[in-house]
N, C-alpha and C. Protein backbone atom coordinates (compact mmCIF):
# COMPACT_ATOMS: atom_id res chain seq x y z
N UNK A 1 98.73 91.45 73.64
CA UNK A 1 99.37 92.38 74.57
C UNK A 1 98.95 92.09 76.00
N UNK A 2 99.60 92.94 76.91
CA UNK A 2 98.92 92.68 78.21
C UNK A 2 97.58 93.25 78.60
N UNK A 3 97.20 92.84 79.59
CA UNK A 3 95.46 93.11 79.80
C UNK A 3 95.99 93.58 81.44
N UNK A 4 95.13 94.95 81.57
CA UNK A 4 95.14 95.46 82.82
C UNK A 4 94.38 94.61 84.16
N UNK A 5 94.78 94.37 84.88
CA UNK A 5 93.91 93.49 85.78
C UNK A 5 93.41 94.21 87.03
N UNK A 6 93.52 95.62 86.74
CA UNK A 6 92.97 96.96 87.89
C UNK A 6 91.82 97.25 87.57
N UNK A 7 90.75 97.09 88.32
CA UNK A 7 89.40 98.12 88.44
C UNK A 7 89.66 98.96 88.64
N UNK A 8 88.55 100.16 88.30
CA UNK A 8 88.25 101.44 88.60
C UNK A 8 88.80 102.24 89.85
N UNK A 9 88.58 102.54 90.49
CA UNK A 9 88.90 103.31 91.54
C UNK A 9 88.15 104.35 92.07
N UNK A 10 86.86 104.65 93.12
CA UNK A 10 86.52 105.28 92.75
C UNK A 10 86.50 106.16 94.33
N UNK A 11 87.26 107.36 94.99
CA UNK A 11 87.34 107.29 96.01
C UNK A 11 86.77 109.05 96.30
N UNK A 12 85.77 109.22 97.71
CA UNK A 12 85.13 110.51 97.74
C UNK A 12 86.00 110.76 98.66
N UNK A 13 85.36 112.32 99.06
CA UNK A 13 86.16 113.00 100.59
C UNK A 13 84.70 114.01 100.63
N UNK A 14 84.22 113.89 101.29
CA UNK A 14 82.63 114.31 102.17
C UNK A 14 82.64 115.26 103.22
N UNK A 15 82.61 115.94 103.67
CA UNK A 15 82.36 117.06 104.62
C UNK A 15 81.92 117.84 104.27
N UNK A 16 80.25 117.90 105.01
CA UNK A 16 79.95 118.73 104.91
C UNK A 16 79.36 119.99 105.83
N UNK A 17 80.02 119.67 107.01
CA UNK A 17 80.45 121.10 107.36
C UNK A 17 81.00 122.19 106.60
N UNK A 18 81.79 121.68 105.59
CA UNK A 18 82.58 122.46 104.70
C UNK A 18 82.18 122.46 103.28
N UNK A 19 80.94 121.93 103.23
CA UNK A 19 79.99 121.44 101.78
C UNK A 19 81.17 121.39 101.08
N UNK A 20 81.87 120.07 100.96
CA UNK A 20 82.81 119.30 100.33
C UNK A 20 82.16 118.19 99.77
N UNK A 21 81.82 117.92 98.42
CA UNK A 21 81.45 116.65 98.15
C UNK A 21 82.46 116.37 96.61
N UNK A 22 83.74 115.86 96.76
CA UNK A 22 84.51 115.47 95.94
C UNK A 22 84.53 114.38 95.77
N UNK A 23 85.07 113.84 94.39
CA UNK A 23 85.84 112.63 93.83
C UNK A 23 86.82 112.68 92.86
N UNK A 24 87.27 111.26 93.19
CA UNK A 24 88.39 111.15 92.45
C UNK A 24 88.72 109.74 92.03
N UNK A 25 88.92 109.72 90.74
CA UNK A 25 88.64 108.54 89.91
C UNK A 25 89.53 107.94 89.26
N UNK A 26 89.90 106.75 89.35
CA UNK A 26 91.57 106.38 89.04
C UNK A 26 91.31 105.09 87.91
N UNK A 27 91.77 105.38 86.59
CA UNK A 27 91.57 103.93 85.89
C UNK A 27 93.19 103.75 84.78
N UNK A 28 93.14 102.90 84.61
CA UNK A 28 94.36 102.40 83.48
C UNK A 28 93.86 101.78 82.31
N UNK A 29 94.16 102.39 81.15
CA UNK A 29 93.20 102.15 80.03
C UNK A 29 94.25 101.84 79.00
N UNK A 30 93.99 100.98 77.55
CA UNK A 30 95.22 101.07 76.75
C UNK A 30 95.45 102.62 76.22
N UNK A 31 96.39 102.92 75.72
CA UNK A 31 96.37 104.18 75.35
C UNK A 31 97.44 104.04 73.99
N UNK A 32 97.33 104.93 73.56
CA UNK A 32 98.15 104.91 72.15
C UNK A 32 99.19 104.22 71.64
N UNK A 33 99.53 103.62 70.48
CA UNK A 33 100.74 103.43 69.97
C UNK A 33 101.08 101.98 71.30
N UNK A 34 99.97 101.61 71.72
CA UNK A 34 100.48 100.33 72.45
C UNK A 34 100.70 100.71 74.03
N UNK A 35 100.81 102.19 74.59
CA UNK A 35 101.15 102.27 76.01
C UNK A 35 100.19 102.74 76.61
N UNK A 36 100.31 102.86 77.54
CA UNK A 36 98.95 102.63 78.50
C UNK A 36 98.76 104.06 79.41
N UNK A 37 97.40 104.89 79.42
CA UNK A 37 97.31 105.58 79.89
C UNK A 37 96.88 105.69 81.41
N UNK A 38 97.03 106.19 82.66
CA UNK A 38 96.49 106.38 83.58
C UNK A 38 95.66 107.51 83.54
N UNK A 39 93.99 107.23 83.37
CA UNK A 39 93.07 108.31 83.77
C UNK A 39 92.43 108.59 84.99
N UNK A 40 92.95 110.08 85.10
CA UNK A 40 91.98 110.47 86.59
C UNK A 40 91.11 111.69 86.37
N UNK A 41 89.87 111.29 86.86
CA UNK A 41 89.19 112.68 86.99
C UNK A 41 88.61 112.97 88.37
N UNK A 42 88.94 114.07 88.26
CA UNK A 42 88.36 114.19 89.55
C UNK A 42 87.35 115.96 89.31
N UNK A 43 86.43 116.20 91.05
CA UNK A 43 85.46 117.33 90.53
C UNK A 43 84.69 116.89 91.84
N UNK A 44 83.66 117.87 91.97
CA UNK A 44 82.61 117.87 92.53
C UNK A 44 81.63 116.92 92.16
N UNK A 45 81.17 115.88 92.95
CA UNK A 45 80.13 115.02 93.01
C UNK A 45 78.86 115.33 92.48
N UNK A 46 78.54 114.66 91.48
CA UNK A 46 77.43 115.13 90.07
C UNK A 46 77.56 116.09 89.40
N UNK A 47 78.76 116.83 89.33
CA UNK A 47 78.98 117.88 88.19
C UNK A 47 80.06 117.05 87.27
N UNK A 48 80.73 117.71 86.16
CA UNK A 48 81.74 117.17 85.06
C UNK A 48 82.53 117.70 86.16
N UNK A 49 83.68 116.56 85.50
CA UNK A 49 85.06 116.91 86.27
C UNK A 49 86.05 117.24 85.50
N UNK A 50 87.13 117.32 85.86
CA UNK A 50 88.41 117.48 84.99
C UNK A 50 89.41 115.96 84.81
N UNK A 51 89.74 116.07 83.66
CA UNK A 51 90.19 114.28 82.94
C UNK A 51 91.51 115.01 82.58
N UNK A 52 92.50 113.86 83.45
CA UNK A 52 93.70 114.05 83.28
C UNK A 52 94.25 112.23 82.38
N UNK A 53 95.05 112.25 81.51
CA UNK A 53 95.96 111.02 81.00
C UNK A 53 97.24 111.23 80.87
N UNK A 54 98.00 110.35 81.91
CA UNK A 54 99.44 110.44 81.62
C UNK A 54 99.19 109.04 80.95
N UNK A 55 100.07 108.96 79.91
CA UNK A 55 101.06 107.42 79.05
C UNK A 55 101.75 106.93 80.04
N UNK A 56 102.10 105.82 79.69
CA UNK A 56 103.13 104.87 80.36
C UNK A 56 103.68 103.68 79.76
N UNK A 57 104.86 103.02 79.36
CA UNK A 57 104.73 102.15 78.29
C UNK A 57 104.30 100.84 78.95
N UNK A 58 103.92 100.49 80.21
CA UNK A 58 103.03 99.62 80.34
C UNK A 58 102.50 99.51 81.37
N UNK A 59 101.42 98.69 81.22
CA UNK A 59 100.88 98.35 82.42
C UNK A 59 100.96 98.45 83.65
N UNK A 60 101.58 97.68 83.55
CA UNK A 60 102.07 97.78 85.30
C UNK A 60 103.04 98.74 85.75
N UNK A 61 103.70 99.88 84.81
CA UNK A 61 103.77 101.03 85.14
C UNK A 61 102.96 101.93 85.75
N UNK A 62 101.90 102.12 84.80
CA UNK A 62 100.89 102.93 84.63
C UNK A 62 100.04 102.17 86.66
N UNK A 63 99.41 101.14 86.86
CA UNK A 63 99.26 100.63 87.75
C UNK A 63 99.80 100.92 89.02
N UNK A 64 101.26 100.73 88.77
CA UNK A 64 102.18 101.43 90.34
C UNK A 64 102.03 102.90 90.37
N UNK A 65 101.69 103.25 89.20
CA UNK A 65 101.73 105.09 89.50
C UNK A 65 99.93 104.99 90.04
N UNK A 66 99.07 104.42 89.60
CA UNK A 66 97.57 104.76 90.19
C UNK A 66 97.61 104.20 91.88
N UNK A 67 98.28 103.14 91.80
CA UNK A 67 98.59 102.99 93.48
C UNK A 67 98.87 103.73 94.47
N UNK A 68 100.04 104.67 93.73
CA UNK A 68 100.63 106.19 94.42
C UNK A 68 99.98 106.75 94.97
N UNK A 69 98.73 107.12 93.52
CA UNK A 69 98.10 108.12 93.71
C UNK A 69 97.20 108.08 94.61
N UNK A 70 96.43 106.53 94.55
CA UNK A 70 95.43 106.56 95.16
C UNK A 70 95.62 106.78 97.02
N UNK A 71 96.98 106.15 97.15
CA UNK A 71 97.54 106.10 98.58
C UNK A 71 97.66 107.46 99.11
N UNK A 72 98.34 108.61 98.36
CA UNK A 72 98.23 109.72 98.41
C UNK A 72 97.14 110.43 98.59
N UNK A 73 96.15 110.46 97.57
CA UNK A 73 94.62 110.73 97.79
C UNK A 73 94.29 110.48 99.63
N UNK A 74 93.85 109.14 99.65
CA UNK A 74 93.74 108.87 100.86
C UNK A 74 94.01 108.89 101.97
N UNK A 75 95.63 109.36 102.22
CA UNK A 75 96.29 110.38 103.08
C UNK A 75 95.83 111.40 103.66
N UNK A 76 94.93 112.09 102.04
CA UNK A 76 94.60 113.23 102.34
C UNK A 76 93.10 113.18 102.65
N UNK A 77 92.65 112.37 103.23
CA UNK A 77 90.87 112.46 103.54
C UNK A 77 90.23 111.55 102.73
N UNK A 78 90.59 111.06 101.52
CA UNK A 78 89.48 110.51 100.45
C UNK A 78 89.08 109.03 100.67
N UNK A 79 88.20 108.38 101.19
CA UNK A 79 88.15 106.96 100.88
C UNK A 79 87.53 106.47 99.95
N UNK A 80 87.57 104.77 99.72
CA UNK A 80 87.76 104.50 98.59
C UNK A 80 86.08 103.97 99.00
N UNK A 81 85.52 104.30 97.53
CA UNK A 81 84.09 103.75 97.77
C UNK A 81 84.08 102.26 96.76
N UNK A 82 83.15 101.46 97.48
CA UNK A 82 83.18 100.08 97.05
C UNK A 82 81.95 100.11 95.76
């Protein structure tokens, strides 16, 4: 099958004037029955977060939608940590 060729993703948004310490975490994993899930969690920095998986029947579906997201994210304040 195909092999995802996306790393992790792993992007904060920090202020703390406003004691904001978020993340948000973007990966593409195989997922059931052959299609591929996009996982994100996101939460407060060192606590559990909340784990979201949408399906996708492939790859590089699943991929253009974490691109979205991540572009979106980052719109909104978050950069991407290396």
């Amino acid at each position: 099958g195909e092999a995802s060729a996306m790393p992790v993703v792993t992007l904060h948004r920090i202020d703390r004037t406003r004691n904001m310490h978020r993340y948000y975490l973007l990966d593409v994993r195989p997922h059931l029955f052959g299609a591929w899930g996009l996982v994100r969690e996101w939460g407060r920095i060192g606590q559990p977060g909340r784990l979201r998986v949408d399906p996708y029947p492939t790859a590089a579906q699943a991929e253009e939608r974490m691109q979205v997201q991540q572009e979106a994210k980052q719109g909104r304040g978050y950069a991407h940590v290396a």
